[in-house]
Protein backbone atom coordinates (compact mmCIF):
# COMPACT_ATOMS: atom_id res chain seq x y z
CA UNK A 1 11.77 -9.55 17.27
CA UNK A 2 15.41 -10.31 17.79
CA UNK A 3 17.90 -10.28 20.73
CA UNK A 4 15.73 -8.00 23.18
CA UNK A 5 14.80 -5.97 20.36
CA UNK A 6 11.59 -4.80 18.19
CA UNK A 7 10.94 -2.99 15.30
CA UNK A 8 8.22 -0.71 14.90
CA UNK A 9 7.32 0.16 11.86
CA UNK A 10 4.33 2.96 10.45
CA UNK A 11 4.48 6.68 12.25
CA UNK A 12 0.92 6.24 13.90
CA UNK A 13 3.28 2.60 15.97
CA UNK A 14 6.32 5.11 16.16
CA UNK A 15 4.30 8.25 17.41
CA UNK A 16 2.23 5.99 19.78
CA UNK A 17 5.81 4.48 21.12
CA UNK A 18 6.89 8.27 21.85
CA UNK A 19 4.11 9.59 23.31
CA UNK A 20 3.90 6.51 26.00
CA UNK A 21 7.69 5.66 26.38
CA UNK A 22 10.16 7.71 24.81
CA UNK A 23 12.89 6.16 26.65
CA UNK A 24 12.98 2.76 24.76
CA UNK A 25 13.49 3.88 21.74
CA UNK A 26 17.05 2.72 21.22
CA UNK A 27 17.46 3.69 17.23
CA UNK A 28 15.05 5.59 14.41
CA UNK A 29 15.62 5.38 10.99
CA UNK A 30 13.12 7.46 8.48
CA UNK A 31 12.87 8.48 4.51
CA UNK A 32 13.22 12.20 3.70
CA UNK A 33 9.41 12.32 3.37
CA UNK A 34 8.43 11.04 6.61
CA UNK A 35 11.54 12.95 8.26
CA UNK A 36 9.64 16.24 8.03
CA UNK A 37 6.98 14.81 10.20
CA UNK A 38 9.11 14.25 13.28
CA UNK A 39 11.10 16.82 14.59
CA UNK A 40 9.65 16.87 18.35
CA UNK A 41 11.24 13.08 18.44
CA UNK A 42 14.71 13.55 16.51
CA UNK A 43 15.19 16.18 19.22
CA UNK A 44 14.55 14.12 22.00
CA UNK A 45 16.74 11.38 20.54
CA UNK A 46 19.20 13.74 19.92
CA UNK A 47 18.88 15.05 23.86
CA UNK A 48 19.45 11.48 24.59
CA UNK A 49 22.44 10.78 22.70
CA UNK A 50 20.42 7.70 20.88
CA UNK A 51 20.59 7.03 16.86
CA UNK A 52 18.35 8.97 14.34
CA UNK A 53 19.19 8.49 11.08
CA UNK A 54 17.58 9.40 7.29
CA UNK A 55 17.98 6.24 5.24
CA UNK A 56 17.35 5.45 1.29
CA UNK A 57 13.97 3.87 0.71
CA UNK A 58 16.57 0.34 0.09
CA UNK A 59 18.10 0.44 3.03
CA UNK A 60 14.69 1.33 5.01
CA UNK A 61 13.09 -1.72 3.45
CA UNK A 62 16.54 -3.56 4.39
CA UNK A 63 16.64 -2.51 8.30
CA UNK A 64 12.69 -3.35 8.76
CA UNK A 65 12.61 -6.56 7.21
CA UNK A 66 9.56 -6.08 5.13
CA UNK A 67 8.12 -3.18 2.41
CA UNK A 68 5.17 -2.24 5.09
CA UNK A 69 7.47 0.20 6.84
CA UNK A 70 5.36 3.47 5.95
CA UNK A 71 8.37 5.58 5.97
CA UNK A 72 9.93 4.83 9.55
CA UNK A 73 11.45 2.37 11.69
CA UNK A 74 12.03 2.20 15.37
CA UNK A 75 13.79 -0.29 17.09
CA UNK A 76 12.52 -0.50 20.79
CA UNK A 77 12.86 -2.39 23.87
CA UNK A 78 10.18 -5.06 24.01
CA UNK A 79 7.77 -5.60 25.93
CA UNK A 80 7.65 -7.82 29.19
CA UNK A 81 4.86 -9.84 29.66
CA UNK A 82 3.73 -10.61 32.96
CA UNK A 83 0.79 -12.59 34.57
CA UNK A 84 -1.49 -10.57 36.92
CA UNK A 85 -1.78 -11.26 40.79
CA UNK A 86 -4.55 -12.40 42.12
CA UNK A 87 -5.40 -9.06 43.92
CA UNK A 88 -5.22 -7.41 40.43
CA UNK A 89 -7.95 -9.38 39.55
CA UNK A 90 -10.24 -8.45 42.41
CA UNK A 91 -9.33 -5.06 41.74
CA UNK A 92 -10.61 -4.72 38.15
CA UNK A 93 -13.78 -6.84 38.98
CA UNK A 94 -14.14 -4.16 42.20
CA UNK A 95 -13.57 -1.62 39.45
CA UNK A 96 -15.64 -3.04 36.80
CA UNK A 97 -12.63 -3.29 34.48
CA UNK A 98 -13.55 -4.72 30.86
CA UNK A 99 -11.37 -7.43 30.14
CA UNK A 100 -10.38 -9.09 26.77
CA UNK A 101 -8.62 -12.57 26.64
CA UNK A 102 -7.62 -14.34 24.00
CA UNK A 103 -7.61 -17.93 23.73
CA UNK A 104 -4.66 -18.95 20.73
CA UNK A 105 -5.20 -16.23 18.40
CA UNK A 106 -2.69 -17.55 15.81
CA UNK A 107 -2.60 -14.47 13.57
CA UNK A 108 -0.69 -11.76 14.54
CA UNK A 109 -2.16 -9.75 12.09
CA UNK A 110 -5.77 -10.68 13.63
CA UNK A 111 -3.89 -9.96 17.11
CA UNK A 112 -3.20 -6.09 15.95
CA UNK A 113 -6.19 -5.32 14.73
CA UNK A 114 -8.03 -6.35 17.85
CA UNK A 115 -5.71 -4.65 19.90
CA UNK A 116 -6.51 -1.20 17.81
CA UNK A 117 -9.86 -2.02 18.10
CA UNK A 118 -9.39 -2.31 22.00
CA UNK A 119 -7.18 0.31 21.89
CA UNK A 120 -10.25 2.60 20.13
CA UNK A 121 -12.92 1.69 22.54
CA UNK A 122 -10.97 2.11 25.72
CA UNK A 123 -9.99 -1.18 26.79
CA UNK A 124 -6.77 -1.23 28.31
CA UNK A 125 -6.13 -4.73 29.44
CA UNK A 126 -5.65 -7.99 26.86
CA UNK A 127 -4.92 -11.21 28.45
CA UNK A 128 -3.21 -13.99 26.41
CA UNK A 129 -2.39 -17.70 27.00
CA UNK A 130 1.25 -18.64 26.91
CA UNK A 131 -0.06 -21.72 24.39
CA UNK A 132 3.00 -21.91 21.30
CA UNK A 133 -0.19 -21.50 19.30
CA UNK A 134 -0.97 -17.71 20.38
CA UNK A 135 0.58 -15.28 18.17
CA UNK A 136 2.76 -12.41 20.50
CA UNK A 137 3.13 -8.68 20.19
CA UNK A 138 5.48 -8.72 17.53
CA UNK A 139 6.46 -6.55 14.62
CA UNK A 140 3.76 -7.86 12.65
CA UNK A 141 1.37 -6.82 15.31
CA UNK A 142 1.98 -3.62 16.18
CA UNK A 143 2.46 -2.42 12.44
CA UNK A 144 -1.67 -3.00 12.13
CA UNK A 145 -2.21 -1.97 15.57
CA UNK A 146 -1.35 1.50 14.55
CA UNK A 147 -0.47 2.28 17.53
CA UNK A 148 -3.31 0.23 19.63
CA UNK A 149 -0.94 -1.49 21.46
CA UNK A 150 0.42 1.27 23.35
CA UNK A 151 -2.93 2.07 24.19
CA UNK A 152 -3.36 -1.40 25.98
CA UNK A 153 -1.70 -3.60 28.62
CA UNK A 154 -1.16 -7.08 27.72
CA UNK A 155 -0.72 -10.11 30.17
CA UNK A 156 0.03 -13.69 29.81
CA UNK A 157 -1.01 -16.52 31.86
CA UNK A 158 0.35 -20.10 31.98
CA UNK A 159 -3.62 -20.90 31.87
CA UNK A 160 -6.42 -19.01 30.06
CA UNK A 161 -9.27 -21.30 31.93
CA UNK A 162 -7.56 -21.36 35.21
CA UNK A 163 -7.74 -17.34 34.99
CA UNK A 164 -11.66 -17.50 33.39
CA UNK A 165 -12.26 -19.40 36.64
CA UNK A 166 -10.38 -16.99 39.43
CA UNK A 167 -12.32 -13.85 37.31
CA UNK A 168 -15.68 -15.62 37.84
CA UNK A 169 -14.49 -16.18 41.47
CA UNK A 170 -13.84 -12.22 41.69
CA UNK A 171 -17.16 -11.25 40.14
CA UNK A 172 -16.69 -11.11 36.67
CA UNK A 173 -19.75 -12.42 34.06
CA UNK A 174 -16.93 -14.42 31.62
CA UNK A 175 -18.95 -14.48 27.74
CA UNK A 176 -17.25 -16.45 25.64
CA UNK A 177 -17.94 -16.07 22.13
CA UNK A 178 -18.82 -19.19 20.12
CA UNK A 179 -19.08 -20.00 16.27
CA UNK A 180 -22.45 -21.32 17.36
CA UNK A 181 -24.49 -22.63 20.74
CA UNK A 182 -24.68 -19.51 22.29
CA UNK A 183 -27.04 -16.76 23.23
CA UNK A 184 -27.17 -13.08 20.94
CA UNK A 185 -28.67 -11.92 23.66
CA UNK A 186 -25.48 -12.67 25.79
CA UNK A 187 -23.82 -9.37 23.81
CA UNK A 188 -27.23 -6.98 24.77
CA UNK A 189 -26.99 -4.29 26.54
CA UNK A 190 -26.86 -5.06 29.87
CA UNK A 191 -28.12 -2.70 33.02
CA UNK A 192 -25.87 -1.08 36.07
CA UNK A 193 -26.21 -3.58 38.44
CA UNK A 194 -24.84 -6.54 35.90
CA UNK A 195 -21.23 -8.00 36.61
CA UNK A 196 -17.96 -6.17 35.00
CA UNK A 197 -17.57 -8.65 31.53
CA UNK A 198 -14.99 -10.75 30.48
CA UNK A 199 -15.07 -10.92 27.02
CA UNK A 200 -13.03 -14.49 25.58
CA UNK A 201 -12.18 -14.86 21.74
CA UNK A 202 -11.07 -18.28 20.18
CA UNK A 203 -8.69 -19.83 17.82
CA UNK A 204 -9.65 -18.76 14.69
CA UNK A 205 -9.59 -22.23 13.11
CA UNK A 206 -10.70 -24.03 16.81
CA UNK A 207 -12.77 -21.56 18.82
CA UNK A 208 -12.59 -22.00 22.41
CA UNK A 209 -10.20 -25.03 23.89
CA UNK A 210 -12.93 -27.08 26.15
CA UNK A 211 -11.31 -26.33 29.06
CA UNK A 212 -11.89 -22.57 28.55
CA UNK A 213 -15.19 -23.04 27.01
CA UNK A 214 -16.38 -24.81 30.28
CA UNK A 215 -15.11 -22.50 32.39
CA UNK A 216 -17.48 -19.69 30.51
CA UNK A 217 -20.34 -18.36 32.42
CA UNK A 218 -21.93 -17.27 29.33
CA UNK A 219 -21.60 -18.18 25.33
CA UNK A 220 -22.82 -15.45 22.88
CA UNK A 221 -22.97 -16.43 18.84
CA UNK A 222 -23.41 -13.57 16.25
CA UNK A 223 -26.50 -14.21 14.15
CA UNK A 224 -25.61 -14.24 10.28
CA UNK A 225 -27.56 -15.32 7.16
CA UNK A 226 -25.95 -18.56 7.03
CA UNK A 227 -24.14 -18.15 3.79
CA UNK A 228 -20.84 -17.36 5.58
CA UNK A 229 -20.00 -19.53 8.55
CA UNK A 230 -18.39 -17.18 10.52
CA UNK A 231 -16.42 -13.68 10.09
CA UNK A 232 -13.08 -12.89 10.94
CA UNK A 233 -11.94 -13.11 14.57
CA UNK A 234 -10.88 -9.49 14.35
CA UNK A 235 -14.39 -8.62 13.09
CA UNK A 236 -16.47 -10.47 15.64
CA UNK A 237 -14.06 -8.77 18.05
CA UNK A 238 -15.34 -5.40 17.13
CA UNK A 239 -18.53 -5.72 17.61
CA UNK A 240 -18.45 -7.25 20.59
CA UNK A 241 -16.81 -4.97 22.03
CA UNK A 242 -18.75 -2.39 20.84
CA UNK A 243 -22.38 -4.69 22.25
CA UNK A 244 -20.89 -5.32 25.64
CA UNK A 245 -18.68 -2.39 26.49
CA UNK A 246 -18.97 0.59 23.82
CA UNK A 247 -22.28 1.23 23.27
CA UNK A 248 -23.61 1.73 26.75
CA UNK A 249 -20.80 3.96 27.89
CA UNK A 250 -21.60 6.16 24.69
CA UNK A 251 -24.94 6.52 25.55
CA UNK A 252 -23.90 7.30 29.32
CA UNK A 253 -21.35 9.94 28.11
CA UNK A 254 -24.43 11.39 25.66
CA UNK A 255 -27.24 11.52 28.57
């Protein structure tokens, strides 16, 4: 991501982009393969008066900056990251809002596949630390998102445990997830009259910082056999989410 720009690369990132915010699309280069796939869009550019171009496969390769382009490129206006206001807060907690924060996810690979996963499930909101040590919505990011990203809002706070504390002040039941101390239990379903959940995911090499760990109303471990010491970040992401958010509103929608 270079000089207020960002390249999206894959046609489930580029569709995604399109369908939520046409307008920043600045330029759109494609293969001859993938070019059949996206008329609606080279019309709209073309409306617009913005670049659309059919590359070779080199010179594709050459403009994303990597082989993973899946047959299109579109270089967009990045995203602005913002911290939410304190009456935000109390408005999601009113709401019952899910929340996800992340506390220095490193991997912006492990950062787009969470986001699809949030994406999936219906979570709309990821909160991130602005720590040099949390990887960003980059390039890298959205091309495994497949498209999750436009599917979700993401924030950034100077502090991750000042903001656990203000969503505990505002209602919100803040589980932390921990390579080992907590509660399974912590991740069961949980009734109607339970707090809206918070759910917190660590480094994947450090878990939790203290200060964020402390500020926690609730830990939650994943059982395992004890042959692996823990799973992926992305992984343990999933099914939380699914434990604490999916699964009940599932059975709600199927009642």
């Amino acid at each position: 991501m270079k000089g207020g720009e960002l390249k999206l690369c894959g046609l489930a990132a580029v569709r995604a982009r399109f369908a939520r915010d046409a307008g920043s699309i600045q330029r759109l280069y494609f293969d001859t393969a993938t070019g059949r796939k996206i008329g609606v869009i080279c019309k709209a550019l073309a409306a617009a008066k913005k670049v659309y171009r059919c590359v070779e496969p080199a010179e594709l390769e050459k403009i994303a900056g990597s082989v993973h382009h899946g047959g299109i490129v579109a270089v967009v206006t990045p995203p602005r990251l913002r911290a939410p206001m304190p009456a935000e807060l109390q408005a999601w907690a009113d709401s019952r809002a899910p929340l996800l924060l992340l506390d220095r996810i490193g991997n912006a690979h492990n950062l787009g596949a969470i986001a699809r996963t949030a994406g999936f499930f219906g979570l709309t909101r990821i909160i991130l630390p602005a720590d040099p040590a949390a990887a960003l919505p980059g390039e890298a990011a959205y091309r495994v998102a497949e498209g999750g990203l436009e599917a979700v809002e993401v924030f950034r706070v100077p502090s991750l445990a000042a903001l656990v504390r203000e969503l505990v002040a505002a209602g919100y039941d803040v589980v932390g997830a921990a390579t080992r101390g907590g509660r399974p239990e912590a991740a069961s379903r949980r009734g109607p009259g339970a707090r809206p959940v918070a759910l917190v995911l660590g480094n994947e090499e450090h878990g939790l910082a203290p200060a964020t760990l402390a500020a926690c109303t609730q830990l939650v471990t994943l059982p395992g056999s004890g042959a692996v010491e823990s799973l992926n970040v992305s992984v343990a992401a999933a099914i939380l989410m699914w434990e604490l958010y999916a699964r009940d509103a599932r059975g709600s929608s199927n009642r």
